[in-house]
C-alpha atoms as a PDB file:
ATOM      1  CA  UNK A   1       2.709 -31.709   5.675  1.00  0.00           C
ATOM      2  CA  UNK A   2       0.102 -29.322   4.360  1.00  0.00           C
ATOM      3  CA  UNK A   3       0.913 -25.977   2.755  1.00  0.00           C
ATOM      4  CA  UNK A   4      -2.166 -24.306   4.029  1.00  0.00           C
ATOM      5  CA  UNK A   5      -2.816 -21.006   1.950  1.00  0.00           C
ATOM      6  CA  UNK A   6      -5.758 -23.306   1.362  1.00  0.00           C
ATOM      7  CA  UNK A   7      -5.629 -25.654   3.902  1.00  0.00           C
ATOM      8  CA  UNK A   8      -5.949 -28.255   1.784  1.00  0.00           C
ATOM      9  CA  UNK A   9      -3.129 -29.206  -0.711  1.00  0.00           C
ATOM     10  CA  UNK A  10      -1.168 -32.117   0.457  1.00  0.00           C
ATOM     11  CA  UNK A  11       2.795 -31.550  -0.066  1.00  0.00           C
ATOM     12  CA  UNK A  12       3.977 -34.887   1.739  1.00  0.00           C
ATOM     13  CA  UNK A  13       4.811 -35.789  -1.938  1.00  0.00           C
ATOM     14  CA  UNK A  14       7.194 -32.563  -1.538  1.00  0.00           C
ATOM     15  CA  UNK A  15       9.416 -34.129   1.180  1.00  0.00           C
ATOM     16  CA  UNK A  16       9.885 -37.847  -0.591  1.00  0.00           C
ATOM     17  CA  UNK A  17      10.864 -35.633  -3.629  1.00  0.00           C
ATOM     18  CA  UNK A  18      13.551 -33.747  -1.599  1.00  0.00           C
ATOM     19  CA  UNK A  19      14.515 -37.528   0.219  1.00  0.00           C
ATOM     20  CA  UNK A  20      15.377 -38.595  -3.519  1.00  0.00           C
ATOM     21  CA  UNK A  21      17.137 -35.552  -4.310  1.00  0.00           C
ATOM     22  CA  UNK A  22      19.450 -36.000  -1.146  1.00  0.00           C
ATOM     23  CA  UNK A  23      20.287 -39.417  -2.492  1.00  0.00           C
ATOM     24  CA  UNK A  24      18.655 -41.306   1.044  1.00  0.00           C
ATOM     25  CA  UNK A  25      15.788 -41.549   3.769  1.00  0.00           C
ATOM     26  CA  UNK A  26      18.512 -40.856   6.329  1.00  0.00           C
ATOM     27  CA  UNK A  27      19.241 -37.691   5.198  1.00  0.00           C
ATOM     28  CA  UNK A  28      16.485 -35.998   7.297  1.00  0.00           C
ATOM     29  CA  UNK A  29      16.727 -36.378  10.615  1.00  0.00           C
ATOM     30  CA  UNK A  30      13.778 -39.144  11.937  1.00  0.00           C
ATOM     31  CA  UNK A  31      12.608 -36.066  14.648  1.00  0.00           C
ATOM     32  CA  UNK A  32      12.514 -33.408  12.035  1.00  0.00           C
ATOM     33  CA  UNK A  33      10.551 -35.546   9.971  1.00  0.00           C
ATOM     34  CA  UNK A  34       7.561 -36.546  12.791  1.00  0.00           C
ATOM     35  CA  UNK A  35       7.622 -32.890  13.719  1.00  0.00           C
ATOM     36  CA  UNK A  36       6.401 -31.983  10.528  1.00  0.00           C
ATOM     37  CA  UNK A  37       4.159 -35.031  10.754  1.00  0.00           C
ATOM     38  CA  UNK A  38       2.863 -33.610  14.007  1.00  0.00           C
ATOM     39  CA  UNK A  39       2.646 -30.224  12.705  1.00  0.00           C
ATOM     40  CA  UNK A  40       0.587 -31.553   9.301  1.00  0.00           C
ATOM     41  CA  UNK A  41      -1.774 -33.776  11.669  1.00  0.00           C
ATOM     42  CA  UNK A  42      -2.476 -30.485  14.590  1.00  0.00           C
ATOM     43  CA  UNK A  43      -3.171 -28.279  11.041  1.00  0.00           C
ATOM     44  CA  UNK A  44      -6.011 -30.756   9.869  1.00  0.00           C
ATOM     45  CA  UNK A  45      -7.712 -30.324  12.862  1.00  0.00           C
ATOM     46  CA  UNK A  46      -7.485 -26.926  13.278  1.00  0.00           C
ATOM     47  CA  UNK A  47      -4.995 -27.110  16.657  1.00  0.00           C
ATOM     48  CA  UNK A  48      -3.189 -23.725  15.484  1.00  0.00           C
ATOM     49  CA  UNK A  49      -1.522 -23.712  19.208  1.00  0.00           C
ATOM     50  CA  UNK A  50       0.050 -27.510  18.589  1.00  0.00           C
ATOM     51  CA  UNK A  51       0.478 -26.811  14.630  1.00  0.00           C
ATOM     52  CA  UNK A  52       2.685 -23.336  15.904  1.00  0.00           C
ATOM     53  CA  UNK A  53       4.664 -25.340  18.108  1.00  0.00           C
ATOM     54  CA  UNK A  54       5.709 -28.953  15.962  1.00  0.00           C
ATOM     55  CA  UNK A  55       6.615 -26.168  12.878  1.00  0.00           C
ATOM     56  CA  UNK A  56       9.201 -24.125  15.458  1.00  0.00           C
ATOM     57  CA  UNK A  57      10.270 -27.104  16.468  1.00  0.00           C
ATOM     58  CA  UNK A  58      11.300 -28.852  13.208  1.00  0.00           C
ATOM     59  CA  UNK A  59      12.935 -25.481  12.110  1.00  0.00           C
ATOM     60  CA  UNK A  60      15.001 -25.458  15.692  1.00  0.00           C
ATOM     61  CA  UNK A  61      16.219 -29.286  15.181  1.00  0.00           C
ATOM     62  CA  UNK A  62      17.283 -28.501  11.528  1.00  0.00           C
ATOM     63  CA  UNK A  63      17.575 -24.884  10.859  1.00  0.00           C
ATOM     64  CA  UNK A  64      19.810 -25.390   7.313  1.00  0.00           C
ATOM     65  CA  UNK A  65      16.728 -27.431   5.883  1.00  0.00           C
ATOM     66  CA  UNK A  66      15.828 -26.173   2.446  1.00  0.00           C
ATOM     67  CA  UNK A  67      12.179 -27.270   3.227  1.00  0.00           C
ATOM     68  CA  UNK A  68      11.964 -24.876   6.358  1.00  0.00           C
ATOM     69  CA  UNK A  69      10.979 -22.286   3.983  1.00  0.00           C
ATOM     70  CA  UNK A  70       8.074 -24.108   3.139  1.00  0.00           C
ATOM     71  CA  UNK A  71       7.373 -24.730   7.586  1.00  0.00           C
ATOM     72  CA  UNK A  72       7.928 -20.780   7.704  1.00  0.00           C
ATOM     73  CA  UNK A  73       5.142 -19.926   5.122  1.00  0.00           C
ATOM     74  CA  UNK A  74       3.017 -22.509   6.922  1.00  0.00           C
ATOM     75  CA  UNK A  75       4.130 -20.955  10.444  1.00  0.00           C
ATOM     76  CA  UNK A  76       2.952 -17.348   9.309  1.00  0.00           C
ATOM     77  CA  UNK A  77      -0.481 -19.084   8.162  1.00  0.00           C
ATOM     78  CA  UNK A  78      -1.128 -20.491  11.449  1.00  0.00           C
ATOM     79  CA  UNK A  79      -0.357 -17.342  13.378  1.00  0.00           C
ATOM     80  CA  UNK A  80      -2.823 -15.750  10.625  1.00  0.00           C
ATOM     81  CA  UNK A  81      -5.685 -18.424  11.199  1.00  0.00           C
ATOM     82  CA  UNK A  82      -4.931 -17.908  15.447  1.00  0.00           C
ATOM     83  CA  UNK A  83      -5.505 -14.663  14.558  1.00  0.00           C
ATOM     84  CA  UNK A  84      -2.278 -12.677  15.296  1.00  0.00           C
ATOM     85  CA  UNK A  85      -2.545 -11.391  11.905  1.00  0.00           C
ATOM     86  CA  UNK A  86       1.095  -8.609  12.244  1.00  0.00           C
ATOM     87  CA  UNK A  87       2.604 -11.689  13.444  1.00  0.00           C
ATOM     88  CA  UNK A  88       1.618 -13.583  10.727  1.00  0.00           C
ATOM     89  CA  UNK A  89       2.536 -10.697   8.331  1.00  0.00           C
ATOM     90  CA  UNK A  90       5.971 -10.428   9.987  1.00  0.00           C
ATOM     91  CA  UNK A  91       6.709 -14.275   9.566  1.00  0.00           C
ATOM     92  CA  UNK A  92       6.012 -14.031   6.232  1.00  0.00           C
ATOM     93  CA  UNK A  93       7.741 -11.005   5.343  1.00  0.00           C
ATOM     94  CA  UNK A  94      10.348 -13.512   6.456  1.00  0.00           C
ATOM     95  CA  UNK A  95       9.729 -16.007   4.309  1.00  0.00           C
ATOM     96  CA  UNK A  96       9.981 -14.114   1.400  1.00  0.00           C
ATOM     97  CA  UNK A  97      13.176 -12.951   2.481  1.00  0.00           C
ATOM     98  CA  UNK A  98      14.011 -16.576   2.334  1.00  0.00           C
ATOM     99  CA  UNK A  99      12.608 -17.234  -1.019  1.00  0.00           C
ATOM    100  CA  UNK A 100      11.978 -14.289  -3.121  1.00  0.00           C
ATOM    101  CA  UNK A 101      10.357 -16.150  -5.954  1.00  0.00           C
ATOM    102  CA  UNK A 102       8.764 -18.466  -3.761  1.00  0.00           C
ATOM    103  CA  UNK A 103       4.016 -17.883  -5.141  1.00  0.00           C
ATOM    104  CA  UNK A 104       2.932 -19.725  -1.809  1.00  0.00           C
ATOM    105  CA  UNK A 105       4.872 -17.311   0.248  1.00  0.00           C
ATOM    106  CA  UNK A 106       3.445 -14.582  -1.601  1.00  0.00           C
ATOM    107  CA  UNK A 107       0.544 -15.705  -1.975  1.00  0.00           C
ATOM    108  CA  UNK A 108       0.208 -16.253   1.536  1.00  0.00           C
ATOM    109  CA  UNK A 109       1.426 -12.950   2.259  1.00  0.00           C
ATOM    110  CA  UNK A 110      -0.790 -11.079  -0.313  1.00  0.00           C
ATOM    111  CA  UNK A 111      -4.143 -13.105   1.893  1.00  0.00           C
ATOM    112  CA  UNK A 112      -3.211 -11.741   5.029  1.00  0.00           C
ATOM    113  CA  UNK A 113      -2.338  -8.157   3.836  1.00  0.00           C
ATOM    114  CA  UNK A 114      -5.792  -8.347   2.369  1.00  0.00           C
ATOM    115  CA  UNK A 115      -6.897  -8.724   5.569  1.00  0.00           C
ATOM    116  CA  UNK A 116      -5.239  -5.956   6.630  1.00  0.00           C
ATOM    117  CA  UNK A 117      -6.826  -4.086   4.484  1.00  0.00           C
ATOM    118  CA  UNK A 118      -3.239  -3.189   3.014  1.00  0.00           C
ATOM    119  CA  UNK A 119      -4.976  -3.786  -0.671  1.00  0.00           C
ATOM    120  CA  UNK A 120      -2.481  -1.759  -2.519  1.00  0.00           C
ATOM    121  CA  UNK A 121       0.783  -3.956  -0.717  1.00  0.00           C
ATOM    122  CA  UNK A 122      -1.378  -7.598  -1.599  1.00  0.00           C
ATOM    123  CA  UNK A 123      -1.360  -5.730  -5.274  1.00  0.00           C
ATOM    124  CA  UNK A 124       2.626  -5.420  -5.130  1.00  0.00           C
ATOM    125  CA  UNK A 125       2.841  -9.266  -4.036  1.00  0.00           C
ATOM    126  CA  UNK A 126       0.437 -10.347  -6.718  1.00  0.00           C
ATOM    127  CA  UNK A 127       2.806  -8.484  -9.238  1.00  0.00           C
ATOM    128  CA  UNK A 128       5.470 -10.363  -8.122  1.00  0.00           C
ATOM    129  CA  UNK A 129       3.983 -13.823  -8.581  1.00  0.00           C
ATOM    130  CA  UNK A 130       2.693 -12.855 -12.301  1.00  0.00           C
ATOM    131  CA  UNK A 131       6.639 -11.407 -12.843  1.00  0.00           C
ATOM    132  CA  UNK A 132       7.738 -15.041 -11.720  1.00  0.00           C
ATOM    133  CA  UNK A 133       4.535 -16.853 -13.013  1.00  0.00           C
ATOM    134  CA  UNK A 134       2.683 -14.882 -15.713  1.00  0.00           C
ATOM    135  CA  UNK A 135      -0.679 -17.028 -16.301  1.00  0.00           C
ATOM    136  CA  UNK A 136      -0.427 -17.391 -12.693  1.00  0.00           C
ATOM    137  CA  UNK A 137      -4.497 -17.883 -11.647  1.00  0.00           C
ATOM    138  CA  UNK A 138      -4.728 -17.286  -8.585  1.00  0.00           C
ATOM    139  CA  UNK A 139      -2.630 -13.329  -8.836  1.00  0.00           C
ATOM    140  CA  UNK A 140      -4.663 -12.506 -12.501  1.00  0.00           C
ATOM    141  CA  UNK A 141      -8.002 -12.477 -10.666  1.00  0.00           C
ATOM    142  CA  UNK A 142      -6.881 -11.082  -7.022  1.00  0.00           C
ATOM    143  CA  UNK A 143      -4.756  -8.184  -8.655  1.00  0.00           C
ATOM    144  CA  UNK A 144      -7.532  -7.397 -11.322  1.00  0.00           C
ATOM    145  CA  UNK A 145      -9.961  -7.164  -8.993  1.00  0.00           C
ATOM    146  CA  UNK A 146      -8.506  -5.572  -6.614  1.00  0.00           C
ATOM    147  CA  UNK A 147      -7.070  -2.435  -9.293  1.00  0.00           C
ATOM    148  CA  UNK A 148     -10.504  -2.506 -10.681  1.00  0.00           C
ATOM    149  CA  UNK A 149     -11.987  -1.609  -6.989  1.00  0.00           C
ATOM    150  CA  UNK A 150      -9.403   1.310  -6.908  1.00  0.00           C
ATOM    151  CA  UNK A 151     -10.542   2.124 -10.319  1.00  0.00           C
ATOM    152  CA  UNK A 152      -7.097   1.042 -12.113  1.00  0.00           C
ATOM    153  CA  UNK A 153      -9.044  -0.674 -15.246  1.00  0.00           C
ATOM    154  CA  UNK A 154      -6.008  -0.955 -17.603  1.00  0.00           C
ATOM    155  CA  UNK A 155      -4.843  -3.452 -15.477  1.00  0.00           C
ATOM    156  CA  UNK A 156      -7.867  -5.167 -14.608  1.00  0.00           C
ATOM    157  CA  UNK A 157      -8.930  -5.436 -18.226  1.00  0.00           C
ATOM    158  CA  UNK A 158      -5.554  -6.999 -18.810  1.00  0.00           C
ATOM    159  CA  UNK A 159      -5.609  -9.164 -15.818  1.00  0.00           C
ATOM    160  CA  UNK A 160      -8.786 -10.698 -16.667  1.00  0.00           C
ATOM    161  CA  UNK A 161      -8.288 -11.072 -20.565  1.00  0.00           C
ATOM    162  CA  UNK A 162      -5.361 -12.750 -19.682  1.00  0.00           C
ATOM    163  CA  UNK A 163      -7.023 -15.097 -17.386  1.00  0.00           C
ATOM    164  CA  UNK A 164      -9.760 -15.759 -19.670  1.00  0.00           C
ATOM    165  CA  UNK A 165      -7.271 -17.178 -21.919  1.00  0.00           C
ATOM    166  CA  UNK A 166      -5.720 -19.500 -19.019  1.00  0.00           C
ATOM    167  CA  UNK A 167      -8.694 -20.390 -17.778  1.00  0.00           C
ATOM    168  CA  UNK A 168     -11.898 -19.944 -20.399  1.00  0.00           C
ATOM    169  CA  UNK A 169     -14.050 -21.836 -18.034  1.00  0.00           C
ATOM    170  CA  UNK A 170     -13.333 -20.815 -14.283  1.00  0.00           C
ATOM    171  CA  UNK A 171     -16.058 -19.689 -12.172  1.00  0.00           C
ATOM    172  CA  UNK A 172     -12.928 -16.459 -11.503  1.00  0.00           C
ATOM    173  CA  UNK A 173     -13.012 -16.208 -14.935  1.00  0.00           C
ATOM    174  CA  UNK A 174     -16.922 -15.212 -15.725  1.00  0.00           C
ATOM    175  CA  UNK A 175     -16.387 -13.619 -12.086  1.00  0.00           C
ATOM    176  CA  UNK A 176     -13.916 -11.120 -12.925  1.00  0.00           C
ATOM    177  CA  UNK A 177     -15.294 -10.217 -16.839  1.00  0.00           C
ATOM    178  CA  UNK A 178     -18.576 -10.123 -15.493  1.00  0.00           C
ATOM    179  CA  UNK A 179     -17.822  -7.301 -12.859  1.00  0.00           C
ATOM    180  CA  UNK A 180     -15.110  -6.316 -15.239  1.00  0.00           C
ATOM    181  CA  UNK A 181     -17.582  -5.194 -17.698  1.00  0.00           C
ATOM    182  CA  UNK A 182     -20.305  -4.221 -16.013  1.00  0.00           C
ATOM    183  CA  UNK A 183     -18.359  -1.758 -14.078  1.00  0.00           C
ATOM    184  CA  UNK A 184     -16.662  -0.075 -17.495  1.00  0.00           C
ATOM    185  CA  UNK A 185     -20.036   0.620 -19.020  1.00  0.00           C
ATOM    186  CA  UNK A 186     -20.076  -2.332 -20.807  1.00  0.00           C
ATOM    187  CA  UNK A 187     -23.219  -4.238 -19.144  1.00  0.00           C
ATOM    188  CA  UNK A 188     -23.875  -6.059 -23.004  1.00  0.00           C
ATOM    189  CA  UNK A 189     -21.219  -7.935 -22.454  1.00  0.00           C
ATOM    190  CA  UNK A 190     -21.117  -8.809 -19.355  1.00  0.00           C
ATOM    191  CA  UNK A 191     -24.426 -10.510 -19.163  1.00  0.00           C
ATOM    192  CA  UNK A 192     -23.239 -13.943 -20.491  1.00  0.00           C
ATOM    193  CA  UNK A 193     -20.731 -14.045 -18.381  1.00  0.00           C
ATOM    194  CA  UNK A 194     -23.264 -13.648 -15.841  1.00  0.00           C
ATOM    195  CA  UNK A 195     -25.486 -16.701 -17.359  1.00  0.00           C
ATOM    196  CA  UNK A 196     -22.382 -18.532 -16.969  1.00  0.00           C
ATOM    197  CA  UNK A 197     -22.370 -17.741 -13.510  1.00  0.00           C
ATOM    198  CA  UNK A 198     -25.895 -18.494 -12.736  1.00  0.00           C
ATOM    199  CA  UNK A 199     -25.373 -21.850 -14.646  1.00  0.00           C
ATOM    200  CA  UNK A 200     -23.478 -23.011 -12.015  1.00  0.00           C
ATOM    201  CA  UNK A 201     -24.302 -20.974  -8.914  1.00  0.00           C
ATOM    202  CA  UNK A 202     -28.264 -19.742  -9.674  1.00  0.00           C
ATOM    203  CA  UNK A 203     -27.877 -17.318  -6.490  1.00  0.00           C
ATOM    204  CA  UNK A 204     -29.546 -13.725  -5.731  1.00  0.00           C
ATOM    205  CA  UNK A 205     -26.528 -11.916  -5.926  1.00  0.00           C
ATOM    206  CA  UNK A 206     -25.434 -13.171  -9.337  1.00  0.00           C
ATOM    207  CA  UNK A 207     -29.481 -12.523 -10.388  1.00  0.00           C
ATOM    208  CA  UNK A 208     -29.199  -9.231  -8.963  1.00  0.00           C
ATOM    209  CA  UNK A 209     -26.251  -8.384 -11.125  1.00  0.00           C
ATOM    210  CA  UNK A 210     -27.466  -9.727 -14.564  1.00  0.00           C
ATOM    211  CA  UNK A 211     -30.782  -7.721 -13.591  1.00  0.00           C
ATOM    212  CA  UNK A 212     -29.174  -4.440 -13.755  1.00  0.00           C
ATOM    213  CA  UNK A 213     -27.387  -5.319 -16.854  1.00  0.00           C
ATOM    214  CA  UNK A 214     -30.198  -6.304 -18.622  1.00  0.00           C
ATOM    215  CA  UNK A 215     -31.744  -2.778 -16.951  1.00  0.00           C
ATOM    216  CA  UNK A 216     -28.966  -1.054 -18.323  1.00  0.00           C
ATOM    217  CA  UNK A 217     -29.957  -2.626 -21.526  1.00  0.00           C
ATOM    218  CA  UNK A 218     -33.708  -2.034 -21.950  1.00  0.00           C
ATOM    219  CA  UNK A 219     -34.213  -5.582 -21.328  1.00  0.00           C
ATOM    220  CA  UNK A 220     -36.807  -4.946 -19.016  1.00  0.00           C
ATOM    221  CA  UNK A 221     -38.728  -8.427 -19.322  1.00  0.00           C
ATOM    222  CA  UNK A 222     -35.366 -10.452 -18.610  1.00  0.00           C
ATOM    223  CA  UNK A 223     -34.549  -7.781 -15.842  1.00  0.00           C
ATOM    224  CA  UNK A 224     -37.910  -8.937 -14.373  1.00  0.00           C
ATOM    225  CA  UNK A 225     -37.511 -12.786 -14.654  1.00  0.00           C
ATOM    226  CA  UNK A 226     -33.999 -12.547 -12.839  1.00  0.00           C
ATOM    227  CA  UNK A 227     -35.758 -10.294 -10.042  1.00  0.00           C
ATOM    228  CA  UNK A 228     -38.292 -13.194  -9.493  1.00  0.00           C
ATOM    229  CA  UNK A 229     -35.805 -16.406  -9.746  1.00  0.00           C
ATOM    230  CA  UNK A 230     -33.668 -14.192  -7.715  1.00  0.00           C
ATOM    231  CA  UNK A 231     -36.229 -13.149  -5.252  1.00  0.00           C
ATOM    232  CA  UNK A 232     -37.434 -17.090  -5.063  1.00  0.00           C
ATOM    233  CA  UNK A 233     -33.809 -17.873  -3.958  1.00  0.00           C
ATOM    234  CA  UNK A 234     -33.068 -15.157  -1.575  1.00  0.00           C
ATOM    235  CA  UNK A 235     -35.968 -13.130  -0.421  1.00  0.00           C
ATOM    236  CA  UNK A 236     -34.001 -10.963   1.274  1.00  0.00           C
ATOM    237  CA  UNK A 237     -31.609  -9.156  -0.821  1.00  0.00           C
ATOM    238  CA  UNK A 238     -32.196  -5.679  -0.826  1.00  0.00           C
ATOM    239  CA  UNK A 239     -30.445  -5.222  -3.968  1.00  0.00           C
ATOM    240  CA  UNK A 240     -32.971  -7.268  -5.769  1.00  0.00           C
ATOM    241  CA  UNK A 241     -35.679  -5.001  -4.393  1.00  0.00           C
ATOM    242  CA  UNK A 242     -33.238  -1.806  -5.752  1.00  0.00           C
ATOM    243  CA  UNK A 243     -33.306  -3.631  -9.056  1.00  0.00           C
ATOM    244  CA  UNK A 244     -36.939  -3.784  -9.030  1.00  0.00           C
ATOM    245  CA  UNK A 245     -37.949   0.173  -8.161  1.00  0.00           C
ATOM    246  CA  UNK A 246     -35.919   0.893 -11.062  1.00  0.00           C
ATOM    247  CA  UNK A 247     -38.215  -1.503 -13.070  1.00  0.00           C
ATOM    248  CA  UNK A 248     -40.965   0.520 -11.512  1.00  0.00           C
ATOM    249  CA  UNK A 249     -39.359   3.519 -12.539  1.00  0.00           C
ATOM    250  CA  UNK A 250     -38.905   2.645 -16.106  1.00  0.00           C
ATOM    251  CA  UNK A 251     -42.155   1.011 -16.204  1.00  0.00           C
ATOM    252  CA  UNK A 252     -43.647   4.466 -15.068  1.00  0.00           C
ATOM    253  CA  UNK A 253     -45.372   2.626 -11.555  1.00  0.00           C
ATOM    254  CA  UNK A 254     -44.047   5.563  -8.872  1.00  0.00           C
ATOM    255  CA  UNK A 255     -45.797   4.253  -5.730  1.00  0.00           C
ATOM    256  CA  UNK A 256     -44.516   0.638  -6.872  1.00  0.00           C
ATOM    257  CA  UNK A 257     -41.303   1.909  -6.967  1.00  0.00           C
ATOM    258  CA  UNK A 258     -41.423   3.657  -3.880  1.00  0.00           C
ATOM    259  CA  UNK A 259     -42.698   0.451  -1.947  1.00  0.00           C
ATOM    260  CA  UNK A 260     -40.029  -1.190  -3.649  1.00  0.00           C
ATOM    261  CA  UNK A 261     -37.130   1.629  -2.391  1.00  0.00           C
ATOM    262  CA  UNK A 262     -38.738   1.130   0.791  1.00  0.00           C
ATOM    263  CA  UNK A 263     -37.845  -2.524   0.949  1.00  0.00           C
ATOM    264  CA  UNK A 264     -34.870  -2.608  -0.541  1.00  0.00           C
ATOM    265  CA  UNK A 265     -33.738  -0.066   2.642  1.00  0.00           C
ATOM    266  CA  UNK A 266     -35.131  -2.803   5.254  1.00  0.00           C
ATOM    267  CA  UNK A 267     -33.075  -5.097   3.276  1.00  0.00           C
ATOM    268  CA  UNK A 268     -29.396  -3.454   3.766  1.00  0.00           C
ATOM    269  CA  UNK A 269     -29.389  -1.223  -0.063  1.00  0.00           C
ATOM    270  CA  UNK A 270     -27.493   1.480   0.546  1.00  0.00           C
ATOM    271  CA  UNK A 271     -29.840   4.812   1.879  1.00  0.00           C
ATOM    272  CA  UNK A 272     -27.529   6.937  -0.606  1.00  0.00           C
ATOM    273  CA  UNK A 273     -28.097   5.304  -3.794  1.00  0.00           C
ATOM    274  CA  UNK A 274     -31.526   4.796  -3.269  1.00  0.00           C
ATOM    275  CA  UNK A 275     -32.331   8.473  -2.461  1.00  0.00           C
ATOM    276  CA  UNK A 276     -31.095   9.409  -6.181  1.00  0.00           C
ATOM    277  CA  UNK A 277     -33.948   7.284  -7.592  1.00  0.00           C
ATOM    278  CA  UNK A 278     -36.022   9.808  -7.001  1.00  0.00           C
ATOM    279  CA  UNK A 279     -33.723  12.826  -7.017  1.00  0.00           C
ATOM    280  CA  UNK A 280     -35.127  13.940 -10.157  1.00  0.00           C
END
């Protein structure tokens, strides 16, 4: 059986560890157990229909097993990948009823209110895990980023200092201190965390980022070099070409600048922050 907030941990080791605890084999029933095989087997290939059905099933035939907790959590991420996302909320909801302290229920839970777009209520469930689980990965980067997009950045800051020391070298880690800093005026430091990044994923979006840093920084040969490399890997980021009429700018070239702003438009920047380049 597969707990499937990522669809790929394997947990069959979880139901031989609850067979020893009960003392014998025998002590789950042989149809509850190939219901859950059935359920694990339709949720590796994506049958959510079959998967939905094997996991009500198993909870029917023994409804006072300790491990239908786990089936629930699984159930509500099934209904969520089907797509009935307040169904899959509801489950949930269930489950945690169930198991208060239980970080793949929440955890589960906190994904699909994401979805949602209930940020604030994934932000409540995330709090719960690091109450239960304090250097819990996984809730230290979610929460912080999500208080640092509504602009809570006491709690970010914390969130992310604390994950650095949990994890030094996780791509979440330079993630979250890069836009950490970068976002609190801080653009110095963020740019190693943003060569860290590019180290392992050398992507526009991540040159993009360590291009206005370095802008922000009077760097304005590096800020060029990370336009090219990541022009060469995505020609097509308007954010890139944004990065570049600023270059323009401070590099007193107006038409260049405009022919970049013009560009970076076609390419998806946003009309409104372009428009105060030249607002002056």
């Amino acid at each position: 059986m597969k707990t499937i907030d990522n669809k790929s941990v394997s947990i069959k080791a979880f139901f031989f560890a609850l067979m020893a605890v009960a003392g014998a084999f025998g002590a789950y029933g042989i149809d509850y157990l190939r219901l859950v095989e059935w359920a694990d087997q339709a949720i590796e290939a994506e049958k959510w229909a079959e998967a939905k059905s094997y996991l009500q099933e198993a909870m029917q035939a023994e409804p006072s097993n300790p491990a239908n907790l786990l089936l629930l959590s699984n159930l509500g991420m099934v209904e969520f990948y089907s797509g009935e996302d307040s169904l899959a909320l509801k489950t949930l909801t269930d489950a945690r009823a169930m198991g208060p302290r239980s970080v793949t229920v929440l955890q589960n839970r906190a994904r699909v209110l994401r979805h949602m777009h209930r940020d604030r209520d994934a932000m409540a469930d995330y709090g719960l895990i690091l109450e239960i689980d304090s250097v819990n990965a996984h809730a230290l980067f979610n929460r912080g980023y999500l208080a640092l997009i509504y602009g809570d950045t006491v709690t970010a800051g914390k969130d992310f200092a604390m994950l650095e020391k949990v994890k030094p070298n996780s791509t979440d880690t330079f993630l979250g201190m890069a836009v950490y800093n970068s976002n609190t005026g801080k653009p110095a430091k963020a740019i190693p965390y943003y060569t860290k990044l590019i180290g392992r994923y050398p992507i526009a979006a991540y040159y993009a980022s360590r291009a206005m840093c370095r802008l922000d920084t009077g760097d304005l040969a590096g800020a060029s070099e990370d336009i090219a490399l990541g022009l060469e890997d995505d020609p097509d980021d308007g954010e890139l070409y944004f990065c570049r009429a600023i270059l323009n700018i401070l590099r007193f070239r107006e038409e260049d600048a405009r022919a970049d702003a013009r560009l970076a438009l076609e390419h998806g920047a946003d009309p409104a922050r372009v428009a105060l380049l030249f607002s002056k």
